[in-house]
Protein backbone atom coordinates (compact mmCIF):
# COMPACT_ATOMS: atom_id res chain seq x y z
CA UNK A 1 -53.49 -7.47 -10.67
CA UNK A 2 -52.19 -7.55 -14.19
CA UNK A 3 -50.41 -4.44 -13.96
CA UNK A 4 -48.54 -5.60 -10.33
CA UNK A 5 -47.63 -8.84 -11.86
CA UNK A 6 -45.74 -7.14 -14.68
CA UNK A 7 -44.19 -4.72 -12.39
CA UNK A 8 -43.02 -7.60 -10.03
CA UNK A 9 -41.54 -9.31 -13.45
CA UNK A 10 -39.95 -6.22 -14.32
CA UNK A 11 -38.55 -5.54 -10.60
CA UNK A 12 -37.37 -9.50 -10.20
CA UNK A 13 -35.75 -9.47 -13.83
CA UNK A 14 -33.58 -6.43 -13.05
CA UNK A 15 -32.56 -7.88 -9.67
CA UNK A 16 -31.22 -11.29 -11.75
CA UNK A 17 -29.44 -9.28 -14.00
CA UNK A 18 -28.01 -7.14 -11.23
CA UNK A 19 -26.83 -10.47 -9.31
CA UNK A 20 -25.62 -11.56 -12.83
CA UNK A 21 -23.34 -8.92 -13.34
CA UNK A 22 -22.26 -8.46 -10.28
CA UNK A 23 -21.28 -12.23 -10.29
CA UNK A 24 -19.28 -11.80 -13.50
CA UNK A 25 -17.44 -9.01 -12.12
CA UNK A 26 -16.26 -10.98 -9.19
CA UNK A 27 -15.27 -13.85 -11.60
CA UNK A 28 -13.15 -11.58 -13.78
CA UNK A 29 -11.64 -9.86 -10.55
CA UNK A 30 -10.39 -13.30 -9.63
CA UNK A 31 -8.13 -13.28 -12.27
CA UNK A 32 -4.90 -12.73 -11.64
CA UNK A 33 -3.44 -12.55 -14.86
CA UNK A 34 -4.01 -10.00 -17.11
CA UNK A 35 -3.86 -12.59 -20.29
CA UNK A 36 -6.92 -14.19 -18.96
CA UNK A 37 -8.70 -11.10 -18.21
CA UNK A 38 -8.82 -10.29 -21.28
CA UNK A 39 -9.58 -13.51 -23.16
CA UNK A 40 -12.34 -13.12 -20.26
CA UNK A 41 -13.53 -9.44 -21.71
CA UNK A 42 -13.50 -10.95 -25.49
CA UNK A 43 -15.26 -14.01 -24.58
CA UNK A 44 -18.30 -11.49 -22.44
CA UNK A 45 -18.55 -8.94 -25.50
CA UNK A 46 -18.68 -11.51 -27.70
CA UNK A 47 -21.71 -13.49 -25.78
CA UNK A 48 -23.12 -9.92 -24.85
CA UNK A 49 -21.96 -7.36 -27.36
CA UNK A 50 -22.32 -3.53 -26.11
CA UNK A 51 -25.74 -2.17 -26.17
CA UNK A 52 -25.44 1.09 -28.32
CA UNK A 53 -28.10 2.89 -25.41
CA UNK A 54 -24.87 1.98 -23.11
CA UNK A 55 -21.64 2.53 -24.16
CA UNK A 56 -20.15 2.59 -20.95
CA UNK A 57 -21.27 -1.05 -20.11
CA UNK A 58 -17.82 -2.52 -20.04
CA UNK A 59 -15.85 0.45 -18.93
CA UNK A 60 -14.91 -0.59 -15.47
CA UNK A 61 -13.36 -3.79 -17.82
CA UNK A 62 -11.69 -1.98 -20.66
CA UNK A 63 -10.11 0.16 -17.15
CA UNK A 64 -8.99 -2.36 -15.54
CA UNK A 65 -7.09 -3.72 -18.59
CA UNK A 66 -5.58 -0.95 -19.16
CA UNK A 67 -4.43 -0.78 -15.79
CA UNK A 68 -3.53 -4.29 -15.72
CA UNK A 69 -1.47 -4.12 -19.15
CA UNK A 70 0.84 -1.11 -17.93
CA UNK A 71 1.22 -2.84 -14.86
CA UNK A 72 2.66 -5.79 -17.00
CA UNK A 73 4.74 -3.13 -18.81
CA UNK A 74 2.89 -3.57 -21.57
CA UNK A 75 2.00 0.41 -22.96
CA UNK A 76 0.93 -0.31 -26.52
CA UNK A 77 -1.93 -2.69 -24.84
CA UNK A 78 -2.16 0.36 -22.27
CA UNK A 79 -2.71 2.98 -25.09
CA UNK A 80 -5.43 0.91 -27.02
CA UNK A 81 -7.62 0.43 -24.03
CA UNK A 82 -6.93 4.14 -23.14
CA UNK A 83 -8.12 4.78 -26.32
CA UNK A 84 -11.47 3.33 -25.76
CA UNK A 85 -12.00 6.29 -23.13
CA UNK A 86 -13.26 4.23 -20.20
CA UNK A 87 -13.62 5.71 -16.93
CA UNK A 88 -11.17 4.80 -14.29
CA UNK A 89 -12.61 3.96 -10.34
CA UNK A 90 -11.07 5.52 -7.46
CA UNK A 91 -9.34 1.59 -6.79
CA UNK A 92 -7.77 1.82 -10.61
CA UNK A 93 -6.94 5.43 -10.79
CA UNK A 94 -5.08 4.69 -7.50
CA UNK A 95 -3.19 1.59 -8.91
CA UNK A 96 -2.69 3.26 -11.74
CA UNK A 97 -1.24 6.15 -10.10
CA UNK A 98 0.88 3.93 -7.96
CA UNK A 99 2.74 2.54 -10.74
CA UNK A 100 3.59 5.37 -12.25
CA UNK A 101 5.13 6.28 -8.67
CA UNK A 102 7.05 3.11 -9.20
CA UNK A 103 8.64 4.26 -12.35
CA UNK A 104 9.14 7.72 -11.92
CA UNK A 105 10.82 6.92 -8.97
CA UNK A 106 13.01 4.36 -9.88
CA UNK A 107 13.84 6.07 -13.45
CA UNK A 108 12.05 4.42 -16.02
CA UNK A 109 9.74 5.05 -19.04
CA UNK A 110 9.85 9.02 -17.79
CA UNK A 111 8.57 10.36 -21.01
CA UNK A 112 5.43 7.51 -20.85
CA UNK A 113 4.82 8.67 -17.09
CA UNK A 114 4.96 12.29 -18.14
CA UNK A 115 2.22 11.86 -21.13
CA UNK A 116 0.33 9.59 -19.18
CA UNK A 117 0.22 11.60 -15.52
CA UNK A 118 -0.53 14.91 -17.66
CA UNK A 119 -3.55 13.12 -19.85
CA UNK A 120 -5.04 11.80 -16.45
CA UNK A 121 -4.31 14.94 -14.22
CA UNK A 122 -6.36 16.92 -17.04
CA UNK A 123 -9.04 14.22 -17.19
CA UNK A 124 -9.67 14.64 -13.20
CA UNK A 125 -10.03 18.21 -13.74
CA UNK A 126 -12.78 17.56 -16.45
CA UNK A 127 -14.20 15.04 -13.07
CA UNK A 128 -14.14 11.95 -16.08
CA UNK A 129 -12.71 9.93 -13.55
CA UNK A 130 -13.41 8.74 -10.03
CA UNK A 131 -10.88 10.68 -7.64
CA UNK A 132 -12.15 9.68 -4.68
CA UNK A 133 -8.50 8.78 -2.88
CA UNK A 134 -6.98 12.61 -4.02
CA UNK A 135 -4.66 11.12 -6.49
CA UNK A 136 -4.26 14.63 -7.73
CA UNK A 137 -1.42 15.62 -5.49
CA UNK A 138 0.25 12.44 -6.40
CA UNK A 139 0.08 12.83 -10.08
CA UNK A 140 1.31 16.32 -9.65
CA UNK A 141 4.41 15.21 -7.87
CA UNK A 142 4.60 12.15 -10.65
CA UNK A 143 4.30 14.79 -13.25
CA UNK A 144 6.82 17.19 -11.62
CA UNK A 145 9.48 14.50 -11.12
CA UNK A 146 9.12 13.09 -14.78
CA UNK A 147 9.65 16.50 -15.93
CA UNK A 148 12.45 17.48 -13.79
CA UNK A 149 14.40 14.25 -15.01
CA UNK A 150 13.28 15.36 -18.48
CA UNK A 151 14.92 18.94 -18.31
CA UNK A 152 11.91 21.21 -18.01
CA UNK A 153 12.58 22.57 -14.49
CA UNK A 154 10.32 25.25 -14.37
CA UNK A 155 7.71 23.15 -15.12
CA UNK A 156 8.61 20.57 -12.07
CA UNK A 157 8.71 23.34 -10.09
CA UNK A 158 5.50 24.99 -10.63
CA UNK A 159 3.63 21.55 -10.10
CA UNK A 160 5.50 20.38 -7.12
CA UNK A 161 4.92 23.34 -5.53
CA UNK A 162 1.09 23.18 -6.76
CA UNK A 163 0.80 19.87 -5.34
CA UNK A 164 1.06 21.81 -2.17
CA UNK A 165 -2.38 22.26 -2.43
CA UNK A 166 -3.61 18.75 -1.84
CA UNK A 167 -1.15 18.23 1.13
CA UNK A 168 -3.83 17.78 4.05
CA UNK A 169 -3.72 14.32 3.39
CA UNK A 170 -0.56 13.77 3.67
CA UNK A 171 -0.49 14.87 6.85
CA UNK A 172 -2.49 11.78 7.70
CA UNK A 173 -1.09 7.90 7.76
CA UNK A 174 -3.79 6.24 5.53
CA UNK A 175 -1.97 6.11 1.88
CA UNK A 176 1.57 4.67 2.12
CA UNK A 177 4.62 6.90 2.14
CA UNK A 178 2.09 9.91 1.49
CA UNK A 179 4.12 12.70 2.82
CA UNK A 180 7.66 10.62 2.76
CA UNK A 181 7.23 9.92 -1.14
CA UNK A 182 6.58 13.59 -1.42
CA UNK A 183 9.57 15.20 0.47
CA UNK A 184 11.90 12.16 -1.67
CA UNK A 185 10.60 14.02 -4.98
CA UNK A 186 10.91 17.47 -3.33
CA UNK A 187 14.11 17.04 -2.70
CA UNK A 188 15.32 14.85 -6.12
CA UNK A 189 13.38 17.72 -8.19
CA UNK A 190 15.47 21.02 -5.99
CA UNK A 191 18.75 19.38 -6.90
CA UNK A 192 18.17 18.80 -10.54
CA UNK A 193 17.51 22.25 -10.47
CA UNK A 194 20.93 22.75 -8.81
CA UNK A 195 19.72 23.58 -5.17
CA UNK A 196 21.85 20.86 -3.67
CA UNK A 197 21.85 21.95 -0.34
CA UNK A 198 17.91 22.85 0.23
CA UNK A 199 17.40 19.62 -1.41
CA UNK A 200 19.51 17.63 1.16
CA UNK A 201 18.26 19.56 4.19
CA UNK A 202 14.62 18.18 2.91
CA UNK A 203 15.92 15.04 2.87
CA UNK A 204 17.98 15.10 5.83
CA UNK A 205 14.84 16.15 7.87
CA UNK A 206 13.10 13.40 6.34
CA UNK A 207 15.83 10.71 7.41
CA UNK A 208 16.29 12.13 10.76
CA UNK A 209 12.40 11.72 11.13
CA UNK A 210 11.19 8.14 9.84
CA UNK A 211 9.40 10.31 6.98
CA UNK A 212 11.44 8.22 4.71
CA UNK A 213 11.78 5.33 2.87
CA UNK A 214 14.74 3.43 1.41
CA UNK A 215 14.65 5.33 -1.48
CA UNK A 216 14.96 8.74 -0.31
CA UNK A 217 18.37 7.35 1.27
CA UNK A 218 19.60 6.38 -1.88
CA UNK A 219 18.32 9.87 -3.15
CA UNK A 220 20.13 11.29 -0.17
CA UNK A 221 23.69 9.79 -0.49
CA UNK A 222 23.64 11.61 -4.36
CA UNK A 223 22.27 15.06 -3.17
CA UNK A 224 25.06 14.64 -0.08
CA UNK A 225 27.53 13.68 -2.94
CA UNK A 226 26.42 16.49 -4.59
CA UNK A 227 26.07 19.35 -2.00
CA UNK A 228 29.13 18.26 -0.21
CA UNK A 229 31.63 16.66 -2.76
CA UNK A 230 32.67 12.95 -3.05
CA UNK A 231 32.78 12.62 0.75
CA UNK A 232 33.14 9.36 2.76
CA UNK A 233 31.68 10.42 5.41
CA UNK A 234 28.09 10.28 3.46
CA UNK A 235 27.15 6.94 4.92
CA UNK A 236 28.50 8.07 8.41
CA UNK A 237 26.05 10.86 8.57
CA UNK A 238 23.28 8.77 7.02
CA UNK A 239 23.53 6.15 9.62
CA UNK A 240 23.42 8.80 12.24
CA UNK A 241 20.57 10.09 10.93
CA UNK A 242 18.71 6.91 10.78
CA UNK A 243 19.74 5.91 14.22
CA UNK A 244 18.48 8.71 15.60
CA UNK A 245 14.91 8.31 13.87
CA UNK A 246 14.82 4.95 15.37
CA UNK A 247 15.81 5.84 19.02
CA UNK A 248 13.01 8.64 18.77
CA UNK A 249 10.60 5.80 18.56
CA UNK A 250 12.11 3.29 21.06
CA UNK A 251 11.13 5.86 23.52
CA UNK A 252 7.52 6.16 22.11
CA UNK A 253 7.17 2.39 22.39
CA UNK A 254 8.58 1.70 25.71
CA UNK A 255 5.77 4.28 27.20
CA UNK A 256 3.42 2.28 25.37
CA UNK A 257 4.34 -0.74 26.70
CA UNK A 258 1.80 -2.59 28.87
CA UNK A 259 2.56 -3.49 32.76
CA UNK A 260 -0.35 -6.23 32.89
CA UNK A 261 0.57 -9.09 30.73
CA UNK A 262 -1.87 -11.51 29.59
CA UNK A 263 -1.88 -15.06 27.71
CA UNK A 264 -2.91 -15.19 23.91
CA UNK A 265 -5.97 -16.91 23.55
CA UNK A 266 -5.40 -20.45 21.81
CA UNK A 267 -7.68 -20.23 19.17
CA UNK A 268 -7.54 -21.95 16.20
CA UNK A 269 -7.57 -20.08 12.43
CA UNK A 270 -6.85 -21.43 9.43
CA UNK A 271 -4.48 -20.29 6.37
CA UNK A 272 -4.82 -19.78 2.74
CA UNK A 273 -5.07 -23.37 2.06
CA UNK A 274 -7.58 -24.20 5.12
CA UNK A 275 -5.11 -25.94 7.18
CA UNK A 276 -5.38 -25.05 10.99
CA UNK A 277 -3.27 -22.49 12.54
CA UNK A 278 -2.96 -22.52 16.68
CA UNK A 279 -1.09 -19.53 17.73
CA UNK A 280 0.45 -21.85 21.23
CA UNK A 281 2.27 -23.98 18.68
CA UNK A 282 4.27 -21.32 18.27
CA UNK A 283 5.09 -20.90 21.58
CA UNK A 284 9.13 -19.77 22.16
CA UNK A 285 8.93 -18.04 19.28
CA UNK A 286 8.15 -13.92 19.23
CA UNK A 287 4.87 -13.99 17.03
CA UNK A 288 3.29 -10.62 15.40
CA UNK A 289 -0.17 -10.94 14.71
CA UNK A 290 -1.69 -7.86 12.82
CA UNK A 291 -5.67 -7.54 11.82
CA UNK A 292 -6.21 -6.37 8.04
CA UNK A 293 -8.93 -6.67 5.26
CA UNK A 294 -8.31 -6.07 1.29
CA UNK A 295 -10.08 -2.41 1.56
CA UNK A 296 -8.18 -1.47 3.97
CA UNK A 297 -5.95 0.59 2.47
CA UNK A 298 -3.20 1.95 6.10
CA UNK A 299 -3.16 -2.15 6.35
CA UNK A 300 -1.96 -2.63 3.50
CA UNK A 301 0.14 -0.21 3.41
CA UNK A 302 2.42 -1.64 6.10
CA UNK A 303 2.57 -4.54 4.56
CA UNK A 304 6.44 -3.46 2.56
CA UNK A 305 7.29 -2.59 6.06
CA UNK A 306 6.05 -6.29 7.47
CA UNK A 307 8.06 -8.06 4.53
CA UNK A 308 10.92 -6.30 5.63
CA UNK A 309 10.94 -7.22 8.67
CA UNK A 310 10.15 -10.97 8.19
CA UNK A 311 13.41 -10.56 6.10
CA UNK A 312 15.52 -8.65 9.21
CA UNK A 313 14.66 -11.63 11.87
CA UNK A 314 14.46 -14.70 9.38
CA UNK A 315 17.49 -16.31 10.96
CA UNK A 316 15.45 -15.77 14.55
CA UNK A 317 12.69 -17.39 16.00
CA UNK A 318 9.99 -15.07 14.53
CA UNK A 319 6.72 -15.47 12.76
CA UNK A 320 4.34 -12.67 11.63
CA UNK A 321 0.87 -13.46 10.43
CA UNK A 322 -1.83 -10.80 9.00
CA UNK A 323 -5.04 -12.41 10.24
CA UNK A 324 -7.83 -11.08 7.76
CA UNK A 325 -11.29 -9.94 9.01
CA UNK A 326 -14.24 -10.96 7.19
CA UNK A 327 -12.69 -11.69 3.55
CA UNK A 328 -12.77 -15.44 2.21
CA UNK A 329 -9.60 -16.82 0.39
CA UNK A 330 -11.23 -16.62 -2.82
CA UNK A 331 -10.70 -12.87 -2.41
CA UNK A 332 -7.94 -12.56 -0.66
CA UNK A 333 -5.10 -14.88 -2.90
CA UNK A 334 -5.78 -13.12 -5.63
CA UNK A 335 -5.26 -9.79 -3.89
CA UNK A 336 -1.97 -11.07 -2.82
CA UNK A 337 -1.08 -12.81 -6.15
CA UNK A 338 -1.36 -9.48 -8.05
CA UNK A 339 -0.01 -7.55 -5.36
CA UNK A 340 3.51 -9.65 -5.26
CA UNK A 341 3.39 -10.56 -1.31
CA UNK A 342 4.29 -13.16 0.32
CA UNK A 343 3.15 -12.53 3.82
CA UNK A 344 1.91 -15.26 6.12
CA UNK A 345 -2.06 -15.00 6.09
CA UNK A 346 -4.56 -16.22 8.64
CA UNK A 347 -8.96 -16.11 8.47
CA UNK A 348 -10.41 -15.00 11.58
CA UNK A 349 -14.03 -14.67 9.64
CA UNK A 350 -16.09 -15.36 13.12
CA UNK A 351 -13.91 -12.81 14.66
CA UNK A 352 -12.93 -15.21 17.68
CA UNK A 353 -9.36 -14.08 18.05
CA UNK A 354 -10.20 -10.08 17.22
CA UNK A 355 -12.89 -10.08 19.98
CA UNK A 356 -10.90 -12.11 22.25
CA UNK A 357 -8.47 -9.56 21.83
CA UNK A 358 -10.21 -6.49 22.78
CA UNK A 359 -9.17 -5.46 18.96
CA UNK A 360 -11.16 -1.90 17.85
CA UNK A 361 -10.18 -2.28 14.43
CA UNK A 362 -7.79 -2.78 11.53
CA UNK A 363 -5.27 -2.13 10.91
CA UNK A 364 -4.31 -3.41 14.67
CA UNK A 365 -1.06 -5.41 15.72
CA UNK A 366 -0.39 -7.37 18.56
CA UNK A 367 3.23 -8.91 20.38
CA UNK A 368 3.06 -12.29 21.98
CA UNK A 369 6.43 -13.40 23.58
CA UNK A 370 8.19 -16.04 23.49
CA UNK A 371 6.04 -17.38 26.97
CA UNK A 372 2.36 -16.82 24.72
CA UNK A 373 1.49 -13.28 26.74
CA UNK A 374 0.45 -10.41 25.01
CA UNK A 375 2.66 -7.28 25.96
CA UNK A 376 2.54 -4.99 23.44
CA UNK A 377 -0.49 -3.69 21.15
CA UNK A 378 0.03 -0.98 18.08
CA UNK A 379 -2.92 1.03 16.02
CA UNK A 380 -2.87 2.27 12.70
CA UNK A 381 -0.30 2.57 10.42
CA UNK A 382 2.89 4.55 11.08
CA UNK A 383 2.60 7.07 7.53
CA UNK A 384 6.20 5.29 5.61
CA UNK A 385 8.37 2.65 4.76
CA UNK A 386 11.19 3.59 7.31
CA UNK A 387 8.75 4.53 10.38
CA UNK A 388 6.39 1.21 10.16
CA UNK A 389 9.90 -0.76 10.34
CA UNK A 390 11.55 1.54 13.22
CA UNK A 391 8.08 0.75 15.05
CA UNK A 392 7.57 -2.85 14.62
CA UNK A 393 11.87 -3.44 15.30
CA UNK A 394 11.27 -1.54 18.32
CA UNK A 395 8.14 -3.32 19.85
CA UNK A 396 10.04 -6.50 18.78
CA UNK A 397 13.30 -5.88 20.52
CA UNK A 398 11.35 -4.46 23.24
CA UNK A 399 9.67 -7.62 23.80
CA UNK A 400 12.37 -9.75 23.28
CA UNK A 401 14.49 -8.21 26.22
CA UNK A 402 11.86 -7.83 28.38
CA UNK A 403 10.70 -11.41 28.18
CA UNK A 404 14.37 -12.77 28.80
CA UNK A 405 14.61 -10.48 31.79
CA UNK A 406 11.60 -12.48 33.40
CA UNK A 407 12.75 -15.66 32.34
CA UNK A 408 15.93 -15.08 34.10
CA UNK A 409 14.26 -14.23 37.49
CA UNK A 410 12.05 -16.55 37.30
């Protein structure tokens, strides 16, 4: 009896100080700023100092400052929590490798992103960190970029090419811009290395296909510049290109389009600050709703594409909400705090409007018209920037002629 009583101690005391640390986990991932996650860390290893049998007890911490610190721009801060050798998860090797995306691709700190991609791509071969989203093929391209823009070509060209190797995913719309970011780097790295006109067939084919984003048109206009002279006919042909992207997918939507109408059910949610939300209050209005959650990583990855176009109709009558399934505000705000967006976001945590909806999962959008029906339904996320816009615009004008056509015969 003596002997179950201990074990029963022993079993309930490793439980509490499971719960325990799993509940100071969730209080330091609330933070939003990096200053007070770290007065956070000093204040835990001072109360708890590092047990010597476990020196990987505050990796995941000394990570996710380092993350957190380059993400403020910060790379001494970066450096001296690199230096601590903590193990990154797959969540902050992906935001790590995300920002280095960012600057890469817009330019900056190339050298930094070079050192920093190389140290991490040779730490994932030695499996020290947690790959499980394939950031390999990402770094590579990272990596290749940096050191095309740094003058060692044949370098950028051996690892954009070897990036080649993890390109089944990219074939798949789950990351954002997965194959679009790619062909943008493919083609930026063939005409530093003076293949102008490869490089802006790559990125024509990208344009002319929604595999694009904004920046591979800016990237575009030079290599045009570049392949075919000062010419001012580069936006001409860029426009074309674009148009004819977006007709492609008109077409797609209108045979998706639904015959059957149906009212939107007039349920009540509520919004970030608990206030109630009825969707029939914004009746006359077109209204996107679209079904996300924090781990779900193709919703969020439309979400660029979302600001955008809350930014193309804000002088129209147009509201888009992302209704969240089963995360609590508590989670959520700080998700969207650190992330920098400024979407319009709605609890469904019963699920009332999702199963009143027929929804099978997230990400999931949905069209009501101006009248409150339902017309118009959309799964998944499109794969880039350019094509998650094209889509949404289309359903959108779609839905807006269509319901005006009724209204006029009726």
């Amino acid at each position: 009896m003596k002997k179950l009583i201990f074990l029963l101690f022993m079993v309930s005391g490793s439980v509490y100080a499971q719960q325990k640390s799993q509940q100071i986990a969730r209080q330091f991932n609330a933070l939003v700023k990096v200053e007070d996650e770290e007065k956070f860390y000093n204040d835990l290893i001072e109360k708890s100092p590092v047990d010597p049998a476990k020196p990987d007890q505050y990796s995941e911490y000394r990570a996710q400052l380092a993350v957190d610190w380059l993400i403020k721009g910060n790379i001494e801060k970066y450096k001296f929590y690199k230096n601590t050798n903590p193990k990154f998860t797959a969540l902050q090797l992906f935001d790590l490798s995300n920002l280095l995306e960012y600057w890469v691709d817009d330019n900056k700190h190339i050298a930094v992103v070079e050192q920093i991609s190389k140290q991490i791509l040779d730490e994932i071969a030695r499996k020290v960190h947690d790959d499980t989203f394939s950031r390999t093929g990402i770094l590579l391209e990272v990596n290749a970029l940096a050191n095309a823009r740094l003058g060692n070509i044949d370098i950028a060209l051996k690892n954009i090419e070897k990036s080649g190797v993890n390109a089944m995913f990219r074939n798949m719309p789950y990351f954002r811009n997965s194959k679009a970011n790619y062909l943008t780097r493919y083609g930026a790295i063939l005409s530093v290395a003076g293949q102008h006109q490869r490089a802006l067939d790559t990125l024509s084919a990208a344009v002319r296909t929604a595999i694009s984003t904004p920046k591979t048109v800016v990237i575009l206009k030079e290599v045009y510049q570049k392949a075919k002279g000062n010419s001012p006919e580069v936006d001409k042909y860029i426009t074309a290109l674009q148009e004819e992207a977006y007709q492609k997918i008109v077409k797609e939507v209108e045979k998706a389009w639904i015959a059957d109408t149906k009212p939107a059910p007039d349920i009540t949610l509520s919004d970030m600050t608990g206030k109630a939300v009825k969707l029939s209050d914004y009746k006359g209005k077109i209204v996107v709703i679209d079904f996300w959650s924090t781990a779900c990583k193709p919703c969020v990855a439309a979400f660029p594409a979302f600001e955008r176009a809350v930014d193309f109709y804000k002088n129209e009558s147009f509201q888009l909400f992302v209704i969240n399934e089963g995360e609590s505000p508590d989670i959520v705000k700080p998700y969207m705090d650190k992330k920098g967006y400024k979407l319009t976001v709605l609890f469904d945590n019963d699920e009332a409007i999702f199963k009143a909806l027929g929804a099978l999962g997230t990400p999931q959008k949905f069209i009501i018209d101006a009248n409150g029906n339902i017309n118009q339904t959309g799964i998944g996320y499109a794969g880039s920037d350019d094509k998650e816009f094209y889509k949404l615009k289309a359903m959108i004008e779609l839905t807006k002629a269509r319901s005006s056509v009724k209204s006029v015969n009726n």
